[in-house]
C-alpha atoms as a PDB file:
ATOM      1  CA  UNK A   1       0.000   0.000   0.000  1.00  0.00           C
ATOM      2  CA  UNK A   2       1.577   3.491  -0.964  1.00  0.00           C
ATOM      3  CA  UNK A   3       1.632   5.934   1.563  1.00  0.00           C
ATOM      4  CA  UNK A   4       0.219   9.270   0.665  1.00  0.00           C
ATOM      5  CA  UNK A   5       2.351  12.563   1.039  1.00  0.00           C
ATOM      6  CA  UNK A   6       1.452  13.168   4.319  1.00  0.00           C
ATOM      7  CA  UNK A   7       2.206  10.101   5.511  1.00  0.00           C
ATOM      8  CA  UNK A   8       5.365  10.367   4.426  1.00  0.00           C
ATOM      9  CA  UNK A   9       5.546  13.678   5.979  1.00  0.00           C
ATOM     10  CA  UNK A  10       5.239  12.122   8.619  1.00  0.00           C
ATOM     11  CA  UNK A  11       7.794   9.418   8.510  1.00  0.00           C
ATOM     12  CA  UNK A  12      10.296  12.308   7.250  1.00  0.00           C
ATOM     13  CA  UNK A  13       9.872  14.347  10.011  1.00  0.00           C
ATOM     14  CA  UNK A  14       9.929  11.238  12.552  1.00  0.00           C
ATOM     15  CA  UNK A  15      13.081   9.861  11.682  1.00  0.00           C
ATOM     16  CA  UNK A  16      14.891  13.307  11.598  1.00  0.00           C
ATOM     17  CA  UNK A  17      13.782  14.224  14.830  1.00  0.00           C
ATOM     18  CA  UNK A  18      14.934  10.745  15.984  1.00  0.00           C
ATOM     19  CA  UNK A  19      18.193  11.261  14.056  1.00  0.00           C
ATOM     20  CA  UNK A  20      19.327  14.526  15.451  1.00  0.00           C
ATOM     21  CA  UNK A  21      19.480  13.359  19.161  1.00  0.00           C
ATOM     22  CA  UNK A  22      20.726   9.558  17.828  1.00  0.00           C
ATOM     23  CA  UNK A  23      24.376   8.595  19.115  1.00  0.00           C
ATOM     24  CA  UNK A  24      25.053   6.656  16.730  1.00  0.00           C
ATOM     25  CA  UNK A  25      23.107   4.826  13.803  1.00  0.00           C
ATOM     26  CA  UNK A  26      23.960   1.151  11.973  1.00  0.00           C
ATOM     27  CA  UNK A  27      22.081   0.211   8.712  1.00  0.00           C
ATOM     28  CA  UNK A  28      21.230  -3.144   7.678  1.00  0.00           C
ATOM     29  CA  UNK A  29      20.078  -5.130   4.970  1.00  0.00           C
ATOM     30  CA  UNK A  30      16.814  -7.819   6.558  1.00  0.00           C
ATOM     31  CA  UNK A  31      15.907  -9.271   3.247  1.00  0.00           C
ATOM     32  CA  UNK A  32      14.527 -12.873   4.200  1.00  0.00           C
ATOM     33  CA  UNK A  33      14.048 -12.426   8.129  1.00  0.00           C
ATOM     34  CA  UNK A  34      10.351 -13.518   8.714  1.00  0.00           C
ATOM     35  CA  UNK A  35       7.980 -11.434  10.712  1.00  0.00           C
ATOM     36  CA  UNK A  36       8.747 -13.420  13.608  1.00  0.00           C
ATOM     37  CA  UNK A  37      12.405 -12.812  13.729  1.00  0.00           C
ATOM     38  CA  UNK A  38      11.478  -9.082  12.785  1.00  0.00           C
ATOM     39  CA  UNK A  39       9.057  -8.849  16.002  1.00  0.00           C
ATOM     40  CA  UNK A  40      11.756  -9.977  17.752  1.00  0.00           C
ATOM     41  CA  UNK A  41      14.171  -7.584  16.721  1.00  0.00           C
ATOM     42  CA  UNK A  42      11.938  -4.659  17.669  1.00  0.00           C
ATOM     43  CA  UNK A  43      11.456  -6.438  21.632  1.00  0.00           C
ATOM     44  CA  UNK A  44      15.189  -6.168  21.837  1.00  0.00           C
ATOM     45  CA  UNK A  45      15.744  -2.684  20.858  1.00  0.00           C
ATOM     46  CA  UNK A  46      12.996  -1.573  22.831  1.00  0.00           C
ATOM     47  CA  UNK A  47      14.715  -2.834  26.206  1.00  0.00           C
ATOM     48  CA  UNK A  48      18.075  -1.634  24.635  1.00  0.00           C
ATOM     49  CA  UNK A  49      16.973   1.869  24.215  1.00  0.00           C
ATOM     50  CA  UNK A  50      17.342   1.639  19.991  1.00  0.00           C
ATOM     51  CA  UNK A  51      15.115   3.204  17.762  1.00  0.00           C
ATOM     52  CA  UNK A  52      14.824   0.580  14.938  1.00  0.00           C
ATOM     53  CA  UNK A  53      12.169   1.998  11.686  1.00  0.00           C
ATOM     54  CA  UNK A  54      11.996   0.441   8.184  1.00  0.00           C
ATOM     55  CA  UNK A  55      11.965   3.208   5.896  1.00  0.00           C
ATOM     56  CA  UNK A  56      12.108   4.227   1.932  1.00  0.00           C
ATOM     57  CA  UNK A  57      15.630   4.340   1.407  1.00  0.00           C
ATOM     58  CA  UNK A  58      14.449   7.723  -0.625  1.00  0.00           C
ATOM     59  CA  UNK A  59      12.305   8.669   2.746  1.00  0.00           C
ATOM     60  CA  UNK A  60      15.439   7.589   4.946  1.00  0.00           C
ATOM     61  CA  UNK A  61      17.719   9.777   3.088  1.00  0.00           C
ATOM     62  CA  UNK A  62      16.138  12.841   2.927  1.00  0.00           C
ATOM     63  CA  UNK A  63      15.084  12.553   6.932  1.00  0.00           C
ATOM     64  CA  UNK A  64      18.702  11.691   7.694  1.00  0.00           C
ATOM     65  CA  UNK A  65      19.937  14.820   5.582  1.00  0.00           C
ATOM     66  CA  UNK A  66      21.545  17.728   7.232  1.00  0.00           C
ATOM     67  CA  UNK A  67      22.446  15.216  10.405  1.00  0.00           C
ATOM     68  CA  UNK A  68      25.746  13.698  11.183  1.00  0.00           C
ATOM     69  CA  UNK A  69      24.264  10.399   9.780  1.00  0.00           C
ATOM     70  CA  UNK A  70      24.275  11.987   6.469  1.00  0.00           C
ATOM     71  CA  UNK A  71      27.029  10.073   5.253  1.00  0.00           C
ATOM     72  CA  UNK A  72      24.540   6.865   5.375  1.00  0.00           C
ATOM     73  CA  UNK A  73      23.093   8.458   2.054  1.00  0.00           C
ATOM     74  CA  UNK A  74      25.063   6.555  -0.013  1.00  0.00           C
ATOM     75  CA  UNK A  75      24.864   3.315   1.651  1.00  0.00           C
ATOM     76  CA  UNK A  76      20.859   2.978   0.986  1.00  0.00           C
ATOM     77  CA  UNK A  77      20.129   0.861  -1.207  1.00  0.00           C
ATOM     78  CA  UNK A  78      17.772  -2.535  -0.869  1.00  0.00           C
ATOM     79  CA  UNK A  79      15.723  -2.833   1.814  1.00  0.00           C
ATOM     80  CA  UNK A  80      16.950  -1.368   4.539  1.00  0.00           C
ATOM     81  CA  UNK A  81      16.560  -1.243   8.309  1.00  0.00           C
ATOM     82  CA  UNK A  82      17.844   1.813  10.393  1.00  0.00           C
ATOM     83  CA  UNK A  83      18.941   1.396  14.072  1.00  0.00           C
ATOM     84  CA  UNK A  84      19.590   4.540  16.464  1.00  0.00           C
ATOM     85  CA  UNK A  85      21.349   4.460  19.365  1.00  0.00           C
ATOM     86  CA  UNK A  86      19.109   6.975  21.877  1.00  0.00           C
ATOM     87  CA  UNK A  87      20.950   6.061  25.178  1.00  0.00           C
ATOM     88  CA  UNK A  88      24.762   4.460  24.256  1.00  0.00           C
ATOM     89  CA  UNK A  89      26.855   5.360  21.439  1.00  0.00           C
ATOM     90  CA  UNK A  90      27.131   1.519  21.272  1.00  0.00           C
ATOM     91  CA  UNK A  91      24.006  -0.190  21.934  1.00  0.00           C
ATOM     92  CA  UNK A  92      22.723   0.088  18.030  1.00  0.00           C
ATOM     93  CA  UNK A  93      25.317  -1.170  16.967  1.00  0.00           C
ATOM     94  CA  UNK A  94      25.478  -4.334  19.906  1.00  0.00           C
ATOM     95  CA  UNK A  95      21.813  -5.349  18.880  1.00  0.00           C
ATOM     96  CA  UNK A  96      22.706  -5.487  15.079  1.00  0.00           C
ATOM     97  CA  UNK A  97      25.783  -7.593  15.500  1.00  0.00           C
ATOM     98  CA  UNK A  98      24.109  -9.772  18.434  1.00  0.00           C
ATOM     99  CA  UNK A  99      20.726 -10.275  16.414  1.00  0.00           C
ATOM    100  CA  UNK A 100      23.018 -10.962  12.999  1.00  0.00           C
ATOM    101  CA  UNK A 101      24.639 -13.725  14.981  1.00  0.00           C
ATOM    102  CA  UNK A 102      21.476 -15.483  15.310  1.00  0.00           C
ATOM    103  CA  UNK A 103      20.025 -14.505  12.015  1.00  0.00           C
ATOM    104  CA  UNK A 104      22.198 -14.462   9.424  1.00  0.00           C
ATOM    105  CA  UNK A 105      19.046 -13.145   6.789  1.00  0.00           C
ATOM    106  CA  UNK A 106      20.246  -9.263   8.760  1.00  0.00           C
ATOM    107  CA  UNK A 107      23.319  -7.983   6.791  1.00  0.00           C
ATOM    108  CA  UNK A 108      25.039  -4.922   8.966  1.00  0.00           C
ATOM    109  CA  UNK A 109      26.221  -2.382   5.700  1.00  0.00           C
ATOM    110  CA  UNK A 110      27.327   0.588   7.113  1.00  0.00           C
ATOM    111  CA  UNK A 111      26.895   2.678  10.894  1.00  0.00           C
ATOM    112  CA  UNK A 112      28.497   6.226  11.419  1.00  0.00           C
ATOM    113  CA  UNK A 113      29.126   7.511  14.422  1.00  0.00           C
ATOM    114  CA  UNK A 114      29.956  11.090  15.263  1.00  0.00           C
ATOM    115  CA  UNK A 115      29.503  12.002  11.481  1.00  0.00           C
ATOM    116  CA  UNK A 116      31.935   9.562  10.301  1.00  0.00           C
ATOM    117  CA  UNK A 117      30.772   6.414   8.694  1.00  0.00           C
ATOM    118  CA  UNK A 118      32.488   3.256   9.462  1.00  0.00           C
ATOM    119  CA  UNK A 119      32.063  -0.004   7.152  1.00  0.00           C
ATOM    120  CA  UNK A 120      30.203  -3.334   8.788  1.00  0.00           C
ATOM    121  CA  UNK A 121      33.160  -4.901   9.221  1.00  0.00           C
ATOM    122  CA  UNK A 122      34.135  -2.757  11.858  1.00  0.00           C
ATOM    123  CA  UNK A 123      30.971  -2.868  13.463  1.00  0.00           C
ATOM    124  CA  UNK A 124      32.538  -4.974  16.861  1.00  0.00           C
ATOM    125  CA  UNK A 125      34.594  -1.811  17.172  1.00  0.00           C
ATOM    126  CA  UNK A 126      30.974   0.761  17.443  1.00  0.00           C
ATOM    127  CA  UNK A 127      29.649  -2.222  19.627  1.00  0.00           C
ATOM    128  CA  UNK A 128      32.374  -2.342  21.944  1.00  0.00           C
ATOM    129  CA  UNK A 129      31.870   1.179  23.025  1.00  0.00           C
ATOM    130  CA  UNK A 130      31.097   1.498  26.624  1.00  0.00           C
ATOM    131  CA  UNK A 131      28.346   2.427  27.829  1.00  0.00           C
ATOM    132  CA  UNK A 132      27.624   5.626  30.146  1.00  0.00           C
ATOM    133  CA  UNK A 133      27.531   3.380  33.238  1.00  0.00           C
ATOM    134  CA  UNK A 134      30.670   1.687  32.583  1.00  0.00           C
ATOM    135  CA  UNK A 135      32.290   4.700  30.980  1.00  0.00           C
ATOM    136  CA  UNK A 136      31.757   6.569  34.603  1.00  0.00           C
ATOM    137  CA  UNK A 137      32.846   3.529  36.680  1.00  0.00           C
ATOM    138  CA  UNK A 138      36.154   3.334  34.286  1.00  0.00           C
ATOM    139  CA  UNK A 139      36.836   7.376  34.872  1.00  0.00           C
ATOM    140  CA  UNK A 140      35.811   6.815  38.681  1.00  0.00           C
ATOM    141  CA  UNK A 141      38.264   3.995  39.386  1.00  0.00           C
ATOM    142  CA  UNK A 142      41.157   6.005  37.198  1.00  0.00           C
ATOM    143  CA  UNK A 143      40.859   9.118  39.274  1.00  0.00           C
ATOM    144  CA  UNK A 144      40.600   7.073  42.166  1.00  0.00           C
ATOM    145  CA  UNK A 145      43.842   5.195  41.827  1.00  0.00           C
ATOM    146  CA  UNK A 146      46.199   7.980  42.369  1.00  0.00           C
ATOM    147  CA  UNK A 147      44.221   9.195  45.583  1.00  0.00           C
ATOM    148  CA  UNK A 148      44.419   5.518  46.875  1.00  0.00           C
ATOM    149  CA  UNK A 149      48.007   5.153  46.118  1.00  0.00           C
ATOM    150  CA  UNK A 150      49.170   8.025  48.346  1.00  0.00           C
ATOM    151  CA  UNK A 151      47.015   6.643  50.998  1.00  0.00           C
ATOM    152  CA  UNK A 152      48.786   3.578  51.209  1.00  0.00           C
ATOM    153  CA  UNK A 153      51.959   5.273  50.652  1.00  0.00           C
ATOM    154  CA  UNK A 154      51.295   8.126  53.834  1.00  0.00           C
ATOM    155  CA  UNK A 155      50.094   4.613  56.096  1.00  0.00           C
ATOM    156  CA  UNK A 156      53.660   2.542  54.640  1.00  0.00           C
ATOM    157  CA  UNK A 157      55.786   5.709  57.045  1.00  0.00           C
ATOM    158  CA  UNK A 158      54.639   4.842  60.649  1.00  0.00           C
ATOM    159  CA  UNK A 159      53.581   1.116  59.290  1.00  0.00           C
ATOM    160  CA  UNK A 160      57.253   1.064  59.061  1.00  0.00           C
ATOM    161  CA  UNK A 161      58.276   2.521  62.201  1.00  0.00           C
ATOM    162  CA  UNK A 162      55.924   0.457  64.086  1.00  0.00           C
ATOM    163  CA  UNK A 163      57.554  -3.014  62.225  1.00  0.00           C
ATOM    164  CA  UNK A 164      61.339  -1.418  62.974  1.00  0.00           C
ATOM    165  CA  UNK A 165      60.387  -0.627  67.104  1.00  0.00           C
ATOM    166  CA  UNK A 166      58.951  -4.248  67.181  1.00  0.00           C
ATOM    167  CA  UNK A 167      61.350  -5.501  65.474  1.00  0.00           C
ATOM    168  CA  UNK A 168      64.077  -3.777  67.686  1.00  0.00           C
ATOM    169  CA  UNK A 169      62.174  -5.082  71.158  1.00  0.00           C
ATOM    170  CA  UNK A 170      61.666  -8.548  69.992  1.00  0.00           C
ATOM    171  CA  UNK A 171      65.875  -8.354  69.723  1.00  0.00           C
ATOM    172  CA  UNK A 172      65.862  -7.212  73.099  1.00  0.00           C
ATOM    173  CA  UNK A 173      63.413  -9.402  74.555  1.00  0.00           C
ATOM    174  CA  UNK A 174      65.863 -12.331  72.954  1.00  0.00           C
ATOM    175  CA  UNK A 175      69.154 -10.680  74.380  1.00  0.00           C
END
């Protein structure tokens, strides 16, 4: 069924507004999965905080134009799924890769990230990207380090003295 002009309007204007607050976005090819497999795929990015839409590749390019996913333009071609990451630079691009393992009918083609786009080959690379909870534990624990390490440096002076005056009676006590 064709959509009318409004419709697609609508879809336009959806996916833009979804594209200019996206992290990061991964597009894929999901010629063959079955509805199933596709139902699926939207439960998953749901919980995972991913924006996944099915769109006219001509639709899809003119919604992600004038965004720093434009350089997905060229990419579109086939039927093609769009992921955005809303929450994790990452998390698009962990649901493609994890849901590809399983199905091999999704093909990753290209993602971009911070305007650049990156080929599907390097998707593990997007995917491995922490996310903001582990990114602030990793920064916490750095910048705690050095703090703890002069702590336990200070405590090593009178640990010291305390080990050499023990050290010295338990001589005497021997004598």
């Amino acid at each position: 069924m064709a959509l009318t002009r409004a419709e697609k309007e609508a879809v336009v204007a959806e996916v833009a507004e979804v594209a200019s607050d996206a992290l990061s976005a991964v597009a894929s090819e999901y010629r063959g999965l079955t509805v199933d497999q596709m139902t699926s795929l939207r439960q998953k990015a749901r919980e995972q905080g991913v924006y996944v839409r099915v769109v006219k590749n001509t639709l899809a390019r003119i919604a992600v134009g004038g965004t720093e996913f434009e350089c997905l333009q060229d990419s579109l071609k086939g039927p093609m799924l769009l992921a955005f990451s809303k929450e994790s630079p990452g998390s698009a691009a962990r649901l493609v890769r994890d849901f590809a393992k399983e199905n091999e009918n999704l093909k990753p083609v290209m993602a971009a990230i911070g305007g650049k786009s990156v080929d599907a080959s390097q998707l593990d690379t997007i995917a491995n990207l922490p996310t903001r909870d582990e990114a602030l534990s990793i920064l916490m624990a750095t910048m705690k380090a050095p703090i703890g390490k002069l702590a336990s440096t200070l405590n090593e002076v009178p640990g010291k003295l305390v080990r050499t005056v023990e050290a010295v009676r338990l001589q005497k006590d021997a004598a």
